[in-house]
Protein backbone atom coordinates (compact mmCIF):
# COMPACT_ATOMS: atom_id res chain seq x y z
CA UNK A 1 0.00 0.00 0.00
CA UNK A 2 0.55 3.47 -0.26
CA UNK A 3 0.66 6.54 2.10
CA UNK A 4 -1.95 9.07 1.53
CA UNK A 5 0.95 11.78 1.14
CA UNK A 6 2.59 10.42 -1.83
CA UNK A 7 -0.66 9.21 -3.62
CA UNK A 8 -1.84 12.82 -3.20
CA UNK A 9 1.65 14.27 -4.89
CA UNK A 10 1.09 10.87 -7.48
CA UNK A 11 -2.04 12.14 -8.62
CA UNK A 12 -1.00 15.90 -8.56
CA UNK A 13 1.48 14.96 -10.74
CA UNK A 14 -1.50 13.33 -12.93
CA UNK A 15 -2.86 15.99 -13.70
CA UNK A 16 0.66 18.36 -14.12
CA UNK A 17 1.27 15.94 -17.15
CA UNK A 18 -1.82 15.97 -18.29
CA UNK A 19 -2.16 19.60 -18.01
CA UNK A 20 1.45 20.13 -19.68
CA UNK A 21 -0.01 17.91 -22.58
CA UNK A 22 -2.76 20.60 -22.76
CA UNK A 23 0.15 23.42 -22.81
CA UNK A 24 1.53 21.84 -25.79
CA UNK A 25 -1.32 21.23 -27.89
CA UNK A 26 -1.81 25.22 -27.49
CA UNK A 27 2.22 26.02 -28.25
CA UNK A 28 1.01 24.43 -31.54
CA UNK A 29 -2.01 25.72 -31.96
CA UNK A 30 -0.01 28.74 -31.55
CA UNK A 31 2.65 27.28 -34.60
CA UNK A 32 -0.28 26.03 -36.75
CA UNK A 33 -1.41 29.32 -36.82
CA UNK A 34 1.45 31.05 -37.73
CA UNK A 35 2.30 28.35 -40.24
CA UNK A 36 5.50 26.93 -38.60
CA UNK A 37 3.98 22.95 -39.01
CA UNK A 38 7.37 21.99 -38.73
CA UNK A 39 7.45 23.69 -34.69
CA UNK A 40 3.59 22.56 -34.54
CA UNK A 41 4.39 18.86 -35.34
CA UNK A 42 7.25 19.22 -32.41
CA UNK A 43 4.54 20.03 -30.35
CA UNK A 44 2.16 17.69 -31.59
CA UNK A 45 4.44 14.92 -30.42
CA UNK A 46 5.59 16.52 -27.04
CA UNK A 47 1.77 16.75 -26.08
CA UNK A 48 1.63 12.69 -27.36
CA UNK A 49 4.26 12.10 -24.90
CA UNK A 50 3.20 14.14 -22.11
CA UNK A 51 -0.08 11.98 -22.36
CA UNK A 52 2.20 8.80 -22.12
CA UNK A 53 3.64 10.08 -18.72
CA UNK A 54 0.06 11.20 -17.47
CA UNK A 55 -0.89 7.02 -18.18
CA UNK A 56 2.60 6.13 -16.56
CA UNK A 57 1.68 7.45 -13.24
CA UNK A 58 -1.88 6.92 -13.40
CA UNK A 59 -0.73 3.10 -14.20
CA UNK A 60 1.33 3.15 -11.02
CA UNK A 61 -1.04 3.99 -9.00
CA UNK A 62 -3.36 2.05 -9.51
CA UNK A 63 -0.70 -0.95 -10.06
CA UNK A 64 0.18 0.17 -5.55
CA UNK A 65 -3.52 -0.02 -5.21
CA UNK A 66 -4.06 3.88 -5.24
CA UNK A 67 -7.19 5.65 -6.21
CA UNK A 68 -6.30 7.51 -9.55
CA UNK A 69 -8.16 10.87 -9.47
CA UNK A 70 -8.20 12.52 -12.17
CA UNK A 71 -8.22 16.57 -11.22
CA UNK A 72 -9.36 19.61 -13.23
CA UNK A 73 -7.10 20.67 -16.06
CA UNK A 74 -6.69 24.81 -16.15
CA UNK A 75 -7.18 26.75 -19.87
CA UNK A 76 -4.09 27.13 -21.66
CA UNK A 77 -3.17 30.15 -24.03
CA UNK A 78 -2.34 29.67 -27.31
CA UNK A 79 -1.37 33.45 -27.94
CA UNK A 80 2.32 34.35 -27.77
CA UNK A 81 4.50 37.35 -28.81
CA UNK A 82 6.65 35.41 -30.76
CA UNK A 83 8.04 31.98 -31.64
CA UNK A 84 10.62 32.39 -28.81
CA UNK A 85 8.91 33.77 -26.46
CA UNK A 86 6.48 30.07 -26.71
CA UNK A 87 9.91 28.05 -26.64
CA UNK A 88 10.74 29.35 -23.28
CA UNK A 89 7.36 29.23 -21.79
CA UNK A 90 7.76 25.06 -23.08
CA UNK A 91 11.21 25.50 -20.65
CA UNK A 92 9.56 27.13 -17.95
CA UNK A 93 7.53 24.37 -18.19
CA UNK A 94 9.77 21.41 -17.88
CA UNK A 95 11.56 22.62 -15.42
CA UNK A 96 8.65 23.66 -13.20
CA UNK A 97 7.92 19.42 -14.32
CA UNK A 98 11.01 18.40 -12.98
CA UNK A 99 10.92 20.27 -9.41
CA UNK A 100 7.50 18.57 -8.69
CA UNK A 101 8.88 14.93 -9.72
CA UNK A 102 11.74 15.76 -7.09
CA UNK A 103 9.07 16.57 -4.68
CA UNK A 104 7.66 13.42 -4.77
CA UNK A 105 11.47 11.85 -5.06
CA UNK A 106 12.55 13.69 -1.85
CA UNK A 107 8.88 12.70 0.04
CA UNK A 108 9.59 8.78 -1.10
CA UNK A 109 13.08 8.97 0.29
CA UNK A 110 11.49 10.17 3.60
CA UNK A 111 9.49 7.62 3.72
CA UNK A 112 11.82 4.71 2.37
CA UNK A 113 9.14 4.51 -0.38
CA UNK A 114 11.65 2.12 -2.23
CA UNK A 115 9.33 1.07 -4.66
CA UNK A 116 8.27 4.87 -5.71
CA UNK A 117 11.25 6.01 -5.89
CA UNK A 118 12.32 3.32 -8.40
CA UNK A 119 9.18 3.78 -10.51
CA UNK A 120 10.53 7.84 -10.36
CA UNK A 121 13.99 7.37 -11.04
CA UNK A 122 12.45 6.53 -14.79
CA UNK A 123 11.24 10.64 -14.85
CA UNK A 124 14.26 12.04 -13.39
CA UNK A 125 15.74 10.82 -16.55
CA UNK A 126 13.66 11.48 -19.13
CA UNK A 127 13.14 15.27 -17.35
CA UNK A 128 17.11 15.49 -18.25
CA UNK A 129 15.88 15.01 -21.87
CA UNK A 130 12.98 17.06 -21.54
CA UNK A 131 14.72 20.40 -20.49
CA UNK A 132 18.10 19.91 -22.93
CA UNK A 133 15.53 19.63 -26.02
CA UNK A 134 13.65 22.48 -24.13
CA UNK A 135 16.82 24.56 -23.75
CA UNK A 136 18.50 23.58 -27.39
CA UNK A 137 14.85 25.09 -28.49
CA UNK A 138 15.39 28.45 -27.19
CA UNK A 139 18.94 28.44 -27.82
CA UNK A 140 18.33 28.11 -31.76
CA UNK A 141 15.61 30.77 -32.08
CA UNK A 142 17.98 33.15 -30.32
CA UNK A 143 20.84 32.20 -32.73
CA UNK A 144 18.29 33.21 -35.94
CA UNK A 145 16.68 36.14 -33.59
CA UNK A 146 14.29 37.22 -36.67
CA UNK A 147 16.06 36.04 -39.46
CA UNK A 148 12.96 34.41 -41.78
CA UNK A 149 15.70 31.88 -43.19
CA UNK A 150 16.88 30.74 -39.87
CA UNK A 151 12.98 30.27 -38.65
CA UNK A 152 12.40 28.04 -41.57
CA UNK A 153 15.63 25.49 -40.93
CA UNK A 154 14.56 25.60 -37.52
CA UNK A 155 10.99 24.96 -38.65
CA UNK A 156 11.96 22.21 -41.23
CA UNK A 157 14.50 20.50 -39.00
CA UNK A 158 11.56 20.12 -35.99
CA UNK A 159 9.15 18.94 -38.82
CA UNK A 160 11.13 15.51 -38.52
CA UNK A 161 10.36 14.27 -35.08
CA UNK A 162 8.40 11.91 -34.94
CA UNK A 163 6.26 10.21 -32.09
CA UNK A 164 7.86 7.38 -30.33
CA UNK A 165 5.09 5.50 -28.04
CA UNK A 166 6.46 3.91 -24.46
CA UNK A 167 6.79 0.33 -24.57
CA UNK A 168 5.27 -1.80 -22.53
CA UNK A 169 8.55 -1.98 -20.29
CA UNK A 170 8.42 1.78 -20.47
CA UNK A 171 4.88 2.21 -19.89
């Protein structure tokens, strides 16, 4: 079983990923708009994934015999100044992401929650991954600042991600 602490941060954290999945289907509402698909489709498949780590954790905690609650998801904007101004709000993001999973890392280790903390450890890496792609985003629209020819590489070169779904292992 579980202690009521860390299911309540596990099913915060439910609805952070699910909400930053929301966040990034507005970043490309945002692109689709301004006819960057190539930045859109990055987004596209960041929201994809953020939906994979919303199932992760709901998985878990139901798999530790948790109640999953599923909480209310706030409205999003889909409005920004510019293309850089929505990369960094994706940063702000994942780094506001990885300070809640070491939260719930730091209230496991209090609690010798071994088997939390291993199903965590999973999200500490992939939140290393999340904020270098994050940062390498900002960092290239600041190298082009408004130079149309160094939006479109940018925008052709993000048009080539493509969605990777968890395996079962990594579900």
């Amino acid at each position: 079983m579980i202690s009521e602490k860390i299911l309540n941060l596990l099913n915060e954290q439910i609805k952070k990923e699910f909400h930053s999945a929301y966040l990034y289907l507005g970043i490309e509402a945002y692109f689709q708009e301004k006819g960057l698909k190539g930045m859109a489709n990055w987004f596209r498949i960041q929201a994809q994934e953020e939906l994979d780590h919303a199932i992760k954790f709901f998985g878990y905690v139901n798999e530790v015999g948790g109640l999953a609650k599923l909480g209310t998801i706030e409205a999003v904007t889909s409005t920004y100044k510019d293309p850089l101004e929505a990369m960094k709000a994706s940063l702000h993001h994942e780094q506001y992401i990885t300070k809640s999973i070491y939260t719930i890392v730091e209230a496991a280790n209090e609690e010798k929650d071994y088997k939390t903390n291993s199903f965590l450890q999973w999200f500490v890496d992939e939140q290393v991954e999340e904020e270098a792609n994050a940062e390498d985003n900002v960092r290239n629209l600041e190298l082009v600042k408004d130079h149309p020819n160094g939006l479109f590489m940018i925008d052709r070169e993000m048009a080539t991600r493509v969605y990777v779904p968890l395996t079962p292992a990594g579900a």
